[in-house]
C-alpha atoms as a PDB file:
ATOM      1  CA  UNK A   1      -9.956  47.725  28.991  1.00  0.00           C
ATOM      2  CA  UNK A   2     -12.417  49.234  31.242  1.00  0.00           C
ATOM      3  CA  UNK A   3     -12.600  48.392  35.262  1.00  0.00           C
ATOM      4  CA  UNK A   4     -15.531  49.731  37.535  1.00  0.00           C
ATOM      5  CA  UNK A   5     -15.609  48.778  40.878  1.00  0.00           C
ATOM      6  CA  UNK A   6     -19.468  49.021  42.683  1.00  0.00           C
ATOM      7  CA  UNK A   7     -20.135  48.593  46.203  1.00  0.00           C
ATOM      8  CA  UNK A   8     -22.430  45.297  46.292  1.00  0.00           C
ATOM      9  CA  UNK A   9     -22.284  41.867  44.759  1.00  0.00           C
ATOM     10  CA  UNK A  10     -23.754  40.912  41.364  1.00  0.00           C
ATOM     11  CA  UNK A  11     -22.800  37.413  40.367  1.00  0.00           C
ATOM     12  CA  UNK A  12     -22.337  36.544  36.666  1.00  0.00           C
ATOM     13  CA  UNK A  13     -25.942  36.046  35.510  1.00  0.00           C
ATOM     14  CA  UNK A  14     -25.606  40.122  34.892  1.00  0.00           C
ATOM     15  CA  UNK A  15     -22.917  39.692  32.586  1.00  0.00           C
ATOM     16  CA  UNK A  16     -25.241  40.106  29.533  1.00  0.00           C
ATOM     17  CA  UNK A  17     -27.123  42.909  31.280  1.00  0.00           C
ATOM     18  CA  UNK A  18     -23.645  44.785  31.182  1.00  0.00           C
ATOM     19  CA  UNK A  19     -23.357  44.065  27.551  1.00  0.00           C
ATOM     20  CA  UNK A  20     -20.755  41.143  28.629  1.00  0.00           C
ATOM     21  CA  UNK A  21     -18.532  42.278  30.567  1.00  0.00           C
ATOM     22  CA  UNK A  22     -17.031  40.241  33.145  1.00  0.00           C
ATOM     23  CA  UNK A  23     -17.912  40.783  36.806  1.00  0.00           C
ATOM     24  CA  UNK A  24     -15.871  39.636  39.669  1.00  0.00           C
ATOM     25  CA  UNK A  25     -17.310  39.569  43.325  1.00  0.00           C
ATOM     26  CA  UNK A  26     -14.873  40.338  45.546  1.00  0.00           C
ATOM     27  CA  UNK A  27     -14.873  38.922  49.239  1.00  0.00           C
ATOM     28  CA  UNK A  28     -15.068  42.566  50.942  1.00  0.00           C
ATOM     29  CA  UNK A  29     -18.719  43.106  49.598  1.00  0.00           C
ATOM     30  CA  UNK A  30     -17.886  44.820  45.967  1.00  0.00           C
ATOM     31  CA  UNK A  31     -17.957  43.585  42.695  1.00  0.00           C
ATOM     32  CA  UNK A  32     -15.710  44.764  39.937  1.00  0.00           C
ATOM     33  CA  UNK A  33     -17.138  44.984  35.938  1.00  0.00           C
ATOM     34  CA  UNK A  34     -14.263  44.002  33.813  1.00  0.00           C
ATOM     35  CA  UNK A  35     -13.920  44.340  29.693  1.00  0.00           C
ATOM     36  CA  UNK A  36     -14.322  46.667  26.711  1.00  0.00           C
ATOM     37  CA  UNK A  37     -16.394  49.298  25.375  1.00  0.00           C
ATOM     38  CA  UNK A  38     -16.749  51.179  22.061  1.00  0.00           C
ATOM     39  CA  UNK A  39     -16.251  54.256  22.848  1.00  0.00           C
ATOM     40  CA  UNK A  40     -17.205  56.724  25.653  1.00  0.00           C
ATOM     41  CA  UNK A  41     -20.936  56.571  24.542  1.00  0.00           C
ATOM     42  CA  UNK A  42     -20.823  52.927  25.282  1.00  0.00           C
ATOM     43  CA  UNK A  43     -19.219  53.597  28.814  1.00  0.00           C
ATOM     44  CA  UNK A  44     -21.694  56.026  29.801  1.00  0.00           C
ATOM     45  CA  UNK A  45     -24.668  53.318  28.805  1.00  0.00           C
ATOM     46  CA  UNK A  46     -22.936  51.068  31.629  1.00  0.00           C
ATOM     47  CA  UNK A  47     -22.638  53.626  34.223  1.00  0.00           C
ATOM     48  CA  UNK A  48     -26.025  54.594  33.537  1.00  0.00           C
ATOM     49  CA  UNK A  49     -27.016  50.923  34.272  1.00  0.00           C
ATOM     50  CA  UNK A  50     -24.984  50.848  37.110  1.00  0.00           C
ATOM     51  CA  UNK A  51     -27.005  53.622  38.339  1.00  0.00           C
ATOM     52  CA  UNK A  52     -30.597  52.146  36.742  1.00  0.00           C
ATOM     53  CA  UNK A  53     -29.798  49.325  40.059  1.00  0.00           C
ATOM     54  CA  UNK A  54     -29.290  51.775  42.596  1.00  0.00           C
ATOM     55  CA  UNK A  55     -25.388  50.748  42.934  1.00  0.00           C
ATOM     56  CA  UNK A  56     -22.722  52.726  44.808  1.00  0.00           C
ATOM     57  CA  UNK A  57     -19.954  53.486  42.249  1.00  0.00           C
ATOM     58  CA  UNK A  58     -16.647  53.676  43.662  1.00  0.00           C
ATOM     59  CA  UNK A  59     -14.458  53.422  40.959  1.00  0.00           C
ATOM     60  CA  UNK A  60     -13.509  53.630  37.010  1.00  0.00           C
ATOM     61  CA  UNK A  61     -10.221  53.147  35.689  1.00  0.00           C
ATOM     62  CA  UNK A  62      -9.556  52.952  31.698  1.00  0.00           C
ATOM     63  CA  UNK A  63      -6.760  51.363  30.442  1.00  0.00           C
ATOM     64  CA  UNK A  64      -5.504  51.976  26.880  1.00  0.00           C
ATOM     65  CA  UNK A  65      -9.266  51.795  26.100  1.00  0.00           C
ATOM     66  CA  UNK A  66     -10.941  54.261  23.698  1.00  0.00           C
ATOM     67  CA  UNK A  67     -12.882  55.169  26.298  1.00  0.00           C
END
């Protein structure tokens, strides 16, 4: 299990963009991606998306993921 926490809102309709994972707007202005990946390869495709929007990362936490 995989959580990354961005600064801005995405509502679900992104959910396949992030290769389903499920996002969760949060009320202060952040959204947090929620789900699985592969492997650390697969991770690095999302961040790299995350990034692709122009997104403020402020968080990844892993856990007991592969990842």
């Amino acid at each position: 299990m995989v959580e990354i926490r961005l600064d801005g809102q995405l509502d679900a309709r992104w959910a396949d963009w992030f290769d389903g994972m499920t996002l969760l707007p949060h009320d202060d202005g952040t959204t947090t991606l929620v789900g699985s990946v592969a492997d650390q390869a697969a991770l690095h495709g999302l961040l790299r998306r995350v990034g692709d929007l122009g997104m403020t990362l402020i968080s990844v936490n892993a856990h007991g993921s592969r990842a």
